[in-house]
N, C-alpha and C. Protein backbone atom coordinates (compact mmCIF):
# COMPACT_ATOMS: atom_id res chain seq x y z
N UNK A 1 97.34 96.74 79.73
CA UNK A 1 96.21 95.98 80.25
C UNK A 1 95.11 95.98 79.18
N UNK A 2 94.66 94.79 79.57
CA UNK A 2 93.15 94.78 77.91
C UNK A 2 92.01 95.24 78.37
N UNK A 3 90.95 95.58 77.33
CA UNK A 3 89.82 96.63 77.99
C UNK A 3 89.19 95.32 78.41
N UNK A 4 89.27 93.97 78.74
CA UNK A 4 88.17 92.74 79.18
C UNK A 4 88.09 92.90 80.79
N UNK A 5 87.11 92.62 81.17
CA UNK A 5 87.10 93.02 82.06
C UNK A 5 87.44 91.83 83.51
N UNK A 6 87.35 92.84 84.36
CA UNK A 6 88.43 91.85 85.72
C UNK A 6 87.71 92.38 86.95
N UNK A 7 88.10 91.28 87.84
CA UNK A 7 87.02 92.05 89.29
C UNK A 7 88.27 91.46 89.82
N UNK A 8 88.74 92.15 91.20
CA UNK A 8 89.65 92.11 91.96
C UNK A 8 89.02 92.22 93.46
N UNK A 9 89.07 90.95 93.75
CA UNK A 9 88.96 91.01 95.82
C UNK A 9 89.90 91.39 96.25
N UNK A 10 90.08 92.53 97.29
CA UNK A 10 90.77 92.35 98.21
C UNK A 10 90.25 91.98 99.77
N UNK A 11 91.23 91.56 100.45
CA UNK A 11 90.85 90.75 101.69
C UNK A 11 91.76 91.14 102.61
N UNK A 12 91.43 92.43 103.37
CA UNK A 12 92.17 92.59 104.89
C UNK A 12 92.24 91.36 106.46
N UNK A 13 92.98 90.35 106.40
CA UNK A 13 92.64 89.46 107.35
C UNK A 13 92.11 90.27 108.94
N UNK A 14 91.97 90.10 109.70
CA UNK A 14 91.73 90.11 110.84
C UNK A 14 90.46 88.94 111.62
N UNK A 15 90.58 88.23 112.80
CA UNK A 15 90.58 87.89 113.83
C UNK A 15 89.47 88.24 114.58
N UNK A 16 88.88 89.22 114.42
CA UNK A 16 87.74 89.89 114.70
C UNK A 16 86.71 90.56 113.46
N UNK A 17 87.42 91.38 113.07
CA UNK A 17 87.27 92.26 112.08
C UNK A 17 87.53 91.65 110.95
N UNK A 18 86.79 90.53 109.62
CA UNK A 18 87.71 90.79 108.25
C UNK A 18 87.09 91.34 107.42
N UNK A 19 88.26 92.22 106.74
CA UNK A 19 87.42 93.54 105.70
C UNK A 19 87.50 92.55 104.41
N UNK A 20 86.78 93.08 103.22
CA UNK A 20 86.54 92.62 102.25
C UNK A 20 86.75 93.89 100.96
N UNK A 21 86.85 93.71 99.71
CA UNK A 21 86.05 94.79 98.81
C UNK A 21 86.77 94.33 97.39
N UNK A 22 85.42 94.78 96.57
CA UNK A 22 85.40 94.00 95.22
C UNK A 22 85.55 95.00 94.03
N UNK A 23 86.60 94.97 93.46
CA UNK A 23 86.83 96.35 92.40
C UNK A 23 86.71 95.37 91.17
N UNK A 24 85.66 96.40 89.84
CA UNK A 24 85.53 96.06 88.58
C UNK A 24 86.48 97.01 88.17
N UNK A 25 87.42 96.01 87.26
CA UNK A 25 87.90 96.86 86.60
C UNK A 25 88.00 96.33 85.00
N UNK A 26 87.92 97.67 84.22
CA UNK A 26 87.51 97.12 82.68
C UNK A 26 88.59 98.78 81.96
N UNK A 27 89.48 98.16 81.36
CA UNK A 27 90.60 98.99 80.57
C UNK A 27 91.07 100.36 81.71
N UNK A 28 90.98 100.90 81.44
CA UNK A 28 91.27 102.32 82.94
C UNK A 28 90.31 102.26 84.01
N UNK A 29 89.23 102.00 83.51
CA UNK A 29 87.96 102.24 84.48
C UNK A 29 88.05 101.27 85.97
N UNK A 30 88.37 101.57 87.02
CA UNK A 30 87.82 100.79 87.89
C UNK A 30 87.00 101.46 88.98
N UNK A 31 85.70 100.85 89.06
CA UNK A 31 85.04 100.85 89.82
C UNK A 31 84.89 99.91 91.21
N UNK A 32 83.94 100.20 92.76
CA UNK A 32 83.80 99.71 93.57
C UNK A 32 82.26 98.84 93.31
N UNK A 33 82.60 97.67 93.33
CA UNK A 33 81.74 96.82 93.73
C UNK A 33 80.94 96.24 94.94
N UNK A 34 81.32 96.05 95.77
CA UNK A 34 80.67 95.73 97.10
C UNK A 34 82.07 95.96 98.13
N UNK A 35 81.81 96.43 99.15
CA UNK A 35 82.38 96.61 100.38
C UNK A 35 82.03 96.18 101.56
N UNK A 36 82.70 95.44 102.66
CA UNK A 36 82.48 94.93 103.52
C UNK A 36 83.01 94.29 104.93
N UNK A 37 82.67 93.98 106.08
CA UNK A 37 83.21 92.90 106.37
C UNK A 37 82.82 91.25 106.93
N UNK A 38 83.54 90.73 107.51
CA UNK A 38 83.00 89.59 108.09
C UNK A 38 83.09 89.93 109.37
N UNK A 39 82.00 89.83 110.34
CA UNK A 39 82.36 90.39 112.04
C UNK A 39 82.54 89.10 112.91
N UNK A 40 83.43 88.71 113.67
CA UNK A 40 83.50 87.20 113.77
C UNK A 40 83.74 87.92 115.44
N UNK A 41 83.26 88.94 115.71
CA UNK A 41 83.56 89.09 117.29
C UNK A 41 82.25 88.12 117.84
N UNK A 42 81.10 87.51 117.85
CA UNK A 42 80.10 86.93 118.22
C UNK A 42 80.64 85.49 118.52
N UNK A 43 81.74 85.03 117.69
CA UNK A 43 82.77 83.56 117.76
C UNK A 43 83.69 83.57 119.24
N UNK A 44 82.94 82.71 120.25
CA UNK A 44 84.14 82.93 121.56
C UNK A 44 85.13 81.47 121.04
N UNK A 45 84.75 80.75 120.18
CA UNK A 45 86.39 79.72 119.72
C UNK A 45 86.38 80.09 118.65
N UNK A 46 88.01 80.05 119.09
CA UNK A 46 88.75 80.71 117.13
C UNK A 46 88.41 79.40 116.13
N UNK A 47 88.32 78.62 116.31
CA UNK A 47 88.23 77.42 114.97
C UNK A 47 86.80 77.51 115.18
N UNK A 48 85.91 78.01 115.57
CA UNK A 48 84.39 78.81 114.80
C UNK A 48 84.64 79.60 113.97
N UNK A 49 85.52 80.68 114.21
CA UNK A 49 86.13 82.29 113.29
C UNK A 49 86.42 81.40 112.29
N UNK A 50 86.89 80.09 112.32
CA UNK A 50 87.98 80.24 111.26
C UNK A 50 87.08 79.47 110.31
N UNK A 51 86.07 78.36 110.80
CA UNK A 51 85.02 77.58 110.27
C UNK A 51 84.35 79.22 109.63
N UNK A 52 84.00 79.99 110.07
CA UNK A 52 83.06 80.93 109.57
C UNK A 52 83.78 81.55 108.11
N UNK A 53 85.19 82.02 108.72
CA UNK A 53 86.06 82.86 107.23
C UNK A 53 85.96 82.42 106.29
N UNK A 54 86.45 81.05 106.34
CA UNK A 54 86.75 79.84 104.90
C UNK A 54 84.84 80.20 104.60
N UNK A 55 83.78 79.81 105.25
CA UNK A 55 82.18 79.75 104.46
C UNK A 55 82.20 81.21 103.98
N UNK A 56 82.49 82.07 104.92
CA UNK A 56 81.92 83.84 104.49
C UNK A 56 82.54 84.14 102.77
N UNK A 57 84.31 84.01 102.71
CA UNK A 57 85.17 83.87 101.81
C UNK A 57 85.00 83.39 100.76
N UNK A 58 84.16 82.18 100.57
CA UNK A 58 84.04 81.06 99.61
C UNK A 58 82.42 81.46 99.27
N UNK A 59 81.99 81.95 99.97
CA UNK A 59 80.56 83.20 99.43
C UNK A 59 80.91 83.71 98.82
N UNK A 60 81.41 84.96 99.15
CA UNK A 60 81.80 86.12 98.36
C UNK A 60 82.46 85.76 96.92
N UNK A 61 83.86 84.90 97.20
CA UNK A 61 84.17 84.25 95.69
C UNK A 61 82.59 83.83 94.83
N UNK A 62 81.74 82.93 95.63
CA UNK A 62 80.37 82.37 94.66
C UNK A 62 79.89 83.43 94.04
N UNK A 63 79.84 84.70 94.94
CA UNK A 63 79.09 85.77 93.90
C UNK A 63 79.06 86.99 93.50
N UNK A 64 80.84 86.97 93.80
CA UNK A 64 81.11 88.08 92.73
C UNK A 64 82.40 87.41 91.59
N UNK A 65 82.86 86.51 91.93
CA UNK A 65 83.68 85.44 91.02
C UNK A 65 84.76 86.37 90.72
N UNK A 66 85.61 86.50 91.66
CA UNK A 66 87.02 87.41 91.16
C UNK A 66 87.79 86.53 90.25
N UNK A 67 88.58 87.35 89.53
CA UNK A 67 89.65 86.82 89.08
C UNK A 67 90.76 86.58 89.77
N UNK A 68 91.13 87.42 91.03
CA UNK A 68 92.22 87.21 91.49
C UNK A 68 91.72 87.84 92.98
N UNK A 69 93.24 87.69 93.57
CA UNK A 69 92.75 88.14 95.53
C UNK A 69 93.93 88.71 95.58
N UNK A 70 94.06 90.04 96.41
CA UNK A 70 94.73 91.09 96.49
C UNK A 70 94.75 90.32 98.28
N UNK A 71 95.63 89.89 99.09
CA UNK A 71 95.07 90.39 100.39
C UNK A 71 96.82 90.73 101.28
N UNK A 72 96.17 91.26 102.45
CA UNK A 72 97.14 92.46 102.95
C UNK A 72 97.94 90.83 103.88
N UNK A 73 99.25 91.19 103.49
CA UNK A 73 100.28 90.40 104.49
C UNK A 73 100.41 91.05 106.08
N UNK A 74 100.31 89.91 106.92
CA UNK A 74 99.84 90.42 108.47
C UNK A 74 101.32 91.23 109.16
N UNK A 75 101.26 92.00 109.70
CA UNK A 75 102.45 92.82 109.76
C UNK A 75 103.05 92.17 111.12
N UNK A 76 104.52 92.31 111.52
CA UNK A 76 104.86 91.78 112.36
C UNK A 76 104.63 92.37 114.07
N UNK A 77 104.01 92.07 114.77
CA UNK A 77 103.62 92.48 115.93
C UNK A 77 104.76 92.23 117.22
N UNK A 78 104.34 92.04 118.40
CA UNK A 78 105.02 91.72 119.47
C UNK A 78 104.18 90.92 120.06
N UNK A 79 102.70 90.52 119.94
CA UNK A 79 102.55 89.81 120.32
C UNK A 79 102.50 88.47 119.69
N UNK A 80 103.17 87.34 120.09
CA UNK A 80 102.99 85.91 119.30
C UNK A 80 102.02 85.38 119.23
N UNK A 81 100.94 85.28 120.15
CA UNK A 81 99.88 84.51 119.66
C UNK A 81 99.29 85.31 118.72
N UNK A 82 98.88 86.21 119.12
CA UNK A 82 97.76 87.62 118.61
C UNK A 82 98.48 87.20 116.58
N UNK A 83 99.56 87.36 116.15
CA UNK A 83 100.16 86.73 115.23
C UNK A 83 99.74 85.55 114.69
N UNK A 84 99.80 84.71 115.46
CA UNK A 84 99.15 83.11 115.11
C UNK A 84 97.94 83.22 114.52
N UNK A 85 97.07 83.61 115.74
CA UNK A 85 95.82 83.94 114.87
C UNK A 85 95.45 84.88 113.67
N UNK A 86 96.35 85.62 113.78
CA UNK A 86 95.76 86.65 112.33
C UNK A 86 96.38 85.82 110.95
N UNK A 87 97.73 84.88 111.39
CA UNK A 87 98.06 83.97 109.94
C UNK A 87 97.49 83.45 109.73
N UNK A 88 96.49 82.35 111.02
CA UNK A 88 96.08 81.42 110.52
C UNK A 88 94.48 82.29 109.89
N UNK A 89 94.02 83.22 110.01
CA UNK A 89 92.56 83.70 109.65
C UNK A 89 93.64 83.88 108.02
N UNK A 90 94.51 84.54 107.66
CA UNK A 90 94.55 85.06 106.54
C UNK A 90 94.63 83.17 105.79
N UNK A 91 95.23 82.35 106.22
CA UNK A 91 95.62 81.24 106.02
C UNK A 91 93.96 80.41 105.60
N UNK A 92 93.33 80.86 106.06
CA UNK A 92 91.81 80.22 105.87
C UNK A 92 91.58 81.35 104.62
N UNK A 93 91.55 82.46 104.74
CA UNK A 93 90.74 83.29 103.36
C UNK A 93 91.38 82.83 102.16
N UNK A 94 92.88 82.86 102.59
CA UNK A 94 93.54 82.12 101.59
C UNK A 94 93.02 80.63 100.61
N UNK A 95 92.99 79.81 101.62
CA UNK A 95 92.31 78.69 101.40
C UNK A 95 90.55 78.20 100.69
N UNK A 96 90.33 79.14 101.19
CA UNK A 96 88.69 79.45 100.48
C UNK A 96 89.28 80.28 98.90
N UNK A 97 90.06 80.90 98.38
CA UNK A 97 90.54 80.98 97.49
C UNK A 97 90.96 79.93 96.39
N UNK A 98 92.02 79.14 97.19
CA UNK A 98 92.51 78.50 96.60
C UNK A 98 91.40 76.99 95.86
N UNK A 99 90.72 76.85 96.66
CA UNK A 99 89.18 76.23 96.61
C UNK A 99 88.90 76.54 95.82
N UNK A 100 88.57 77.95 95.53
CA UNK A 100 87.84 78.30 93.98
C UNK A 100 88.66 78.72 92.94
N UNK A 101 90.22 77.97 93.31
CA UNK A 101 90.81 78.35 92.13
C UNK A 101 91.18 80.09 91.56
N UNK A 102 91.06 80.76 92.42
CA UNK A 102 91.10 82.32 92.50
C UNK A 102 92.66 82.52 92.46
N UNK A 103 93.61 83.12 91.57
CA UNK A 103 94.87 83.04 92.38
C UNK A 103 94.92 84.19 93.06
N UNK A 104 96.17 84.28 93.93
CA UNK A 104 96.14 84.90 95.32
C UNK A 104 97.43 86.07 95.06
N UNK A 105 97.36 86.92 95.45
CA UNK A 105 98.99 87.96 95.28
C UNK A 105 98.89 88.66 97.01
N UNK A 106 100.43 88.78 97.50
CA UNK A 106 100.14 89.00 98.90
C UNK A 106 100.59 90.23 98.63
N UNK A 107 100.36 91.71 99.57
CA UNK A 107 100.98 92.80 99.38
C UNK A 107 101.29 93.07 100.75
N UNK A 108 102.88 93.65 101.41
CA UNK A 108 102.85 94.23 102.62
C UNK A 108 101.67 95.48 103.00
N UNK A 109 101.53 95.83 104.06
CA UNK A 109 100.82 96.80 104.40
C UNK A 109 101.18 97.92 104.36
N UNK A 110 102.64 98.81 104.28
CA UNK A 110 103.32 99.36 103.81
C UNK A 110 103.02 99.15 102.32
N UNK A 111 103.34 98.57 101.05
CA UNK A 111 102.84 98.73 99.92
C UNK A 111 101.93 99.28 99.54
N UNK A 112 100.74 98.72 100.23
CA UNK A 112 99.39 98.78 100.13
C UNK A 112 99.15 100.40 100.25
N UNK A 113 99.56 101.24 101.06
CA UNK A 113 99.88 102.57 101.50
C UNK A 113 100.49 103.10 101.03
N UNK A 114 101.56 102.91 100.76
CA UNK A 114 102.47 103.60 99.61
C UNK A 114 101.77 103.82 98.00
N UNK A 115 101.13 102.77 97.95
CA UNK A 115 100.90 102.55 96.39
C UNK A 115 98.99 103.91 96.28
N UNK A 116 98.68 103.78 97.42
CA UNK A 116 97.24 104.46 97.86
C UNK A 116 97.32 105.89 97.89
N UNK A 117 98.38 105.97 98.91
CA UNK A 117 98.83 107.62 99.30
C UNK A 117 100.09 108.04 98.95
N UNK A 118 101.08 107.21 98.45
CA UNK A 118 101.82 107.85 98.36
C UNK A 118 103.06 107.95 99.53
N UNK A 119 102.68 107.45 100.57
CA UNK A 119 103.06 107.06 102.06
C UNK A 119 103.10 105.70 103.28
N UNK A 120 104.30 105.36 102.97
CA UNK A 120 104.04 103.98 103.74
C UNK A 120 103.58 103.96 105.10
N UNK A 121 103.33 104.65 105.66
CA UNK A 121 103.36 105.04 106.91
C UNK A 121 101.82 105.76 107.53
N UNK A 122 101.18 106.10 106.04
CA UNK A 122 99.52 106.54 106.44
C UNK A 122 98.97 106.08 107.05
N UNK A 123 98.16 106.56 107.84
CA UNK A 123 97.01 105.99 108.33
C UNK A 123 95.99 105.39 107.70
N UNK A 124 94.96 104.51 108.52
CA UNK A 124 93.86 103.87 107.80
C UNK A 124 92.88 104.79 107.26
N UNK A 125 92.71 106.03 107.78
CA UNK A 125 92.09 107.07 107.66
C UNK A 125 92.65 107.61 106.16
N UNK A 126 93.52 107.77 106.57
CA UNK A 126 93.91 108.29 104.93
C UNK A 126 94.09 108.04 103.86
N UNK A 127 94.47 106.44 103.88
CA UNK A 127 94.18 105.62 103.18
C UNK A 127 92.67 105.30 102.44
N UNK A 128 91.44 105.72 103.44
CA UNK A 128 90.00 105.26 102.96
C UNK A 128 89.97 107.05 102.37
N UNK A 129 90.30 107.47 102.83
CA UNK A 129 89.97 109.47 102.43
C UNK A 129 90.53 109.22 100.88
N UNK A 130 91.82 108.65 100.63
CA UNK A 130 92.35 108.76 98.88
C UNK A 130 91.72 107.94 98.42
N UNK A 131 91.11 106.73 98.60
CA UNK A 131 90.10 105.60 98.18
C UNK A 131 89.29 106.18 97.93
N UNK A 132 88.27 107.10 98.64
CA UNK A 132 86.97 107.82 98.43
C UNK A 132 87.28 108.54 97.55
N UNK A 133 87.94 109.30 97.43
CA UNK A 133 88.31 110.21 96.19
C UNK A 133 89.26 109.75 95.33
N UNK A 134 89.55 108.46 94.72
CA UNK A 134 89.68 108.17 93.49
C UNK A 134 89.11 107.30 93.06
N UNK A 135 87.92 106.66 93.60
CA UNK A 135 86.92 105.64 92.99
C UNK A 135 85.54 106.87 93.15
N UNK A 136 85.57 107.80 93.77
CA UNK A 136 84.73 109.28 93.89
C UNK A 136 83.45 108.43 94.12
N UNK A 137 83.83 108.02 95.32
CA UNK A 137 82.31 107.88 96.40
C UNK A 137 82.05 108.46 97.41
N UNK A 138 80.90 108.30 98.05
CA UNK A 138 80.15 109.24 98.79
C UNK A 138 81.23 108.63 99.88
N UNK A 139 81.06 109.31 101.06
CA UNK A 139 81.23 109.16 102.40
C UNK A 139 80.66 107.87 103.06
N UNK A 140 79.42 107.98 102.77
CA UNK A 140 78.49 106.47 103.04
C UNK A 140 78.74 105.48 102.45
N UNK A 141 79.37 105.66 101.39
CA UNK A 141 79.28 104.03 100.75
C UNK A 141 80.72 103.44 101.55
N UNK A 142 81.63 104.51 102.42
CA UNK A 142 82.85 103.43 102.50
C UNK A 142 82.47 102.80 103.60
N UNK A 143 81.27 102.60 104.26
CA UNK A 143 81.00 101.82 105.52
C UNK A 143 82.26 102.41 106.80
N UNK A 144 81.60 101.54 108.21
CA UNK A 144 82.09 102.11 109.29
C UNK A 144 82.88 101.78 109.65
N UNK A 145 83.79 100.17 109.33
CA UNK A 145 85.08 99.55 109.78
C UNK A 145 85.91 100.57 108.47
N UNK A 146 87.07 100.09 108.62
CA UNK A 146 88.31 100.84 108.38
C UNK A 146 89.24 99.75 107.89
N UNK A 147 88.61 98.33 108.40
CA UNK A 147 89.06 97.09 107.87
C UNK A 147 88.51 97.02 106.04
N UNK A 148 87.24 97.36 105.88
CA UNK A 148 86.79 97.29 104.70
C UNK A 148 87.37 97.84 103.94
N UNK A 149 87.97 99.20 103.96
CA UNK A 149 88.78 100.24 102.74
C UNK A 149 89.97 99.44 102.60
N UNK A 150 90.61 99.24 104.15
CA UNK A 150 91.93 98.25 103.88
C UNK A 150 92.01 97.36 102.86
N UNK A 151 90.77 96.37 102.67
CA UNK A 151 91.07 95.41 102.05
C UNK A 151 90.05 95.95 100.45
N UNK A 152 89.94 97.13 100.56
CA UNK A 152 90.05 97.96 99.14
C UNK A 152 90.97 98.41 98.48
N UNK A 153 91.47 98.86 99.54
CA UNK A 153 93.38 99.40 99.11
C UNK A 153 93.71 98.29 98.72
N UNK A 154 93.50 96.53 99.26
CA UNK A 154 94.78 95.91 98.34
C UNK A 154 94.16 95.72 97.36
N UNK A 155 92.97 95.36 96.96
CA UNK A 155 92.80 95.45 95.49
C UNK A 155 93.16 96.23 94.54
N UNK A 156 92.92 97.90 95.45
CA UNK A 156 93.24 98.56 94.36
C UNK A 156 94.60 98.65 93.90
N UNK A 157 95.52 98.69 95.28
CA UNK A 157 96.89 98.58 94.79
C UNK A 157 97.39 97.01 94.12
N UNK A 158 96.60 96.02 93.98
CA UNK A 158 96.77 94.61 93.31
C UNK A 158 96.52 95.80 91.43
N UNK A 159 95.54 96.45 91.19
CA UNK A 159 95.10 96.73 90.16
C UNK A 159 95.88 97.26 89.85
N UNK A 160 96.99 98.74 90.54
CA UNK A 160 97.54 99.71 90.08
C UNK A 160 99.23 98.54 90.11
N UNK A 161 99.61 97.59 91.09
CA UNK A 161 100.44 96.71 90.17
C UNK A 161 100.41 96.16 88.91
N UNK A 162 99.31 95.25 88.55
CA UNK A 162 99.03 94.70 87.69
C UNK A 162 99.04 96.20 86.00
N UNK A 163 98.58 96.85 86.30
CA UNK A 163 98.19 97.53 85.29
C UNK A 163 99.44 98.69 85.00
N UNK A 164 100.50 98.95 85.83
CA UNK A 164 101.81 99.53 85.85
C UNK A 164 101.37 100.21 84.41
N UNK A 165 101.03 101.40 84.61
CA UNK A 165 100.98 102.47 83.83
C UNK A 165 102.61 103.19 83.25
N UNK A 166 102.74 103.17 82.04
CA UNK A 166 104.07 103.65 81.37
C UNK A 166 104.36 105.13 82.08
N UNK A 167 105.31 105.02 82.49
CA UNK A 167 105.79 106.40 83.43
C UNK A 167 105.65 107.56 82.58
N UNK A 168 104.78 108.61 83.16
CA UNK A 168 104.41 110.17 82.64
C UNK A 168 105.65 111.05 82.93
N UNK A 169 106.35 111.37 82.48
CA UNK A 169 106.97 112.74 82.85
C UNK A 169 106.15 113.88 82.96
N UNK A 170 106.55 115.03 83.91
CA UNK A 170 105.84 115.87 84.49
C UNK A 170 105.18 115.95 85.87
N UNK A 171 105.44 115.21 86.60
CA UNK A 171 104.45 115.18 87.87
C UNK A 171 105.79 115.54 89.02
N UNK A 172 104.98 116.10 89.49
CA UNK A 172 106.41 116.91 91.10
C UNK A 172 106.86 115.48 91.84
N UNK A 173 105.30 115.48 92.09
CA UNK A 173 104.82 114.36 93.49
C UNK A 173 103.72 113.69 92.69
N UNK A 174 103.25 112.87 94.56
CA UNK A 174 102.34 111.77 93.95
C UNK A 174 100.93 112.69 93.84
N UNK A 175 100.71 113.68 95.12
CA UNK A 175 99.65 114.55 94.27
C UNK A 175 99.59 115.03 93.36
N UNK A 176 100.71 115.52 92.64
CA UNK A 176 100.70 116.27 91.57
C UNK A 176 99.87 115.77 90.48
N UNK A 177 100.55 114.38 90.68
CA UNK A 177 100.21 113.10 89.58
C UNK A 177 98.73 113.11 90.14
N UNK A 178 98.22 112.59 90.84
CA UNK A 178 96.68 112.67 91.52
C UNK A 178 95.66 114.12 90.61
N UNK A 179 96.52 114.95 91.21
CA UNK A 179 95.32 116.30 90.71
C UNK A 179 95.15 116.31 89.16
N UNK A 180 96.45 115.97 88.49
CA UNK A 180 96.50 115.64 86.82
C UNK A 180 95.17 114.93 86.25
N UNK A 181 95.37 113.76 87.26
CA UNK A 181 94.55 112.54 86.88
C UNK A 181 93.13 112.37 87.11
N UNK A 182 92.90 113.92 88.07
CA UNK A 182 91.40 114.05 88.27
C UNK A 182 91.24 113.41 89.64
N UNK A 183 92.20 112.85 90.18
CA UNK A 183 91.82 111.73 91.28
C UNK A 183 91.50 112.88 92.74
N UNK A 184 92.03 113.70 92.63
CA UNK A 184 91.58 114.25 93.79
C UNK A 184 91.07 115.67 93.29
């Protein structure tokens, strides 16, 4: 990867809840940029939510100008509509992307976790706990949704794809590799 530098959105869809978060990253270094979400519970029609995502989305692109969009692929549920709507919200962030010409990379939610903790199967909790301690922020800065770190994790795991570090020999595990690296 080149030391020029790159900002990476990621974008947790949700329907109610959409998380946001903006990583600088410049040669190893990545830092957190803004964290967030969009709260669209105040919207009683979904094509308001969805009028709102595409404007909120196509903000955020205006002013932090990613290079690219990390966002989390909607996992398969049991319920069908509840589904509908979370494609079509990711289907709008998408689209406010594609608008600004941003290209887009999708990651399962499993990935996204695996690539974070080490565990496909973590929780959101634990997921924002290894986030906090390898971008080494306070407690306060990760805000109170759980949607926001989400859609930190895919950036960051968009970053730790993109940047596929040449394999170290020596590490047990993925902490091992972590405590090496200072990350925890």
């Amino acid at each position: 990867m080149s030391s020029a530098e790159r900002i990476i959105m990621g974008v947790d869809p949700g329907t109610n809840v959409m998380g946001y978060g903006i990583l600088r990253v410049e040669g190893r270094r990545v830092e957190m940029v803004a964290l967030g979400v969009i709260d669209l519970r105040k919207y009683g029609d979904h094509y308001l939510k969805l009028g709102h995502i595409f404007e909120r989305i196509t903000g955020i692109i205006d002013a932090y100008h990613p290079d690219e969009m990390a966002i989390e692929a909607p996992f398969f549920g049991k319920n069908v509509q509840s589904m509908l709507k979370l494609g079509r919200a990711q289907g709008v962030a998408m689209a406010a992307a594609i608008e600004r010409q941003v290209p887009i990379t999708e990651y399962a939610p499993m990935k996204i976790k695996m690539a974070i903790t080490g565990i496909g199967t973590a929780s959101k909790e634990q997921v924002a706990d290894m986030l906090r301690r390898m971008l080494r922020l306070d407690r306060e800065e990760m805000g109170r949704f759980l949607d926001s770190t989400d859609a930190l994790a895919a950036a960051f795991c968009h970053y730790l794809q993109m940047s596929r570090p040449v394999q170290e020999k020596g590490f047990t595990s993925w902490k091992d590799f972590a405590k090496k690296k200072n990350l925890i």
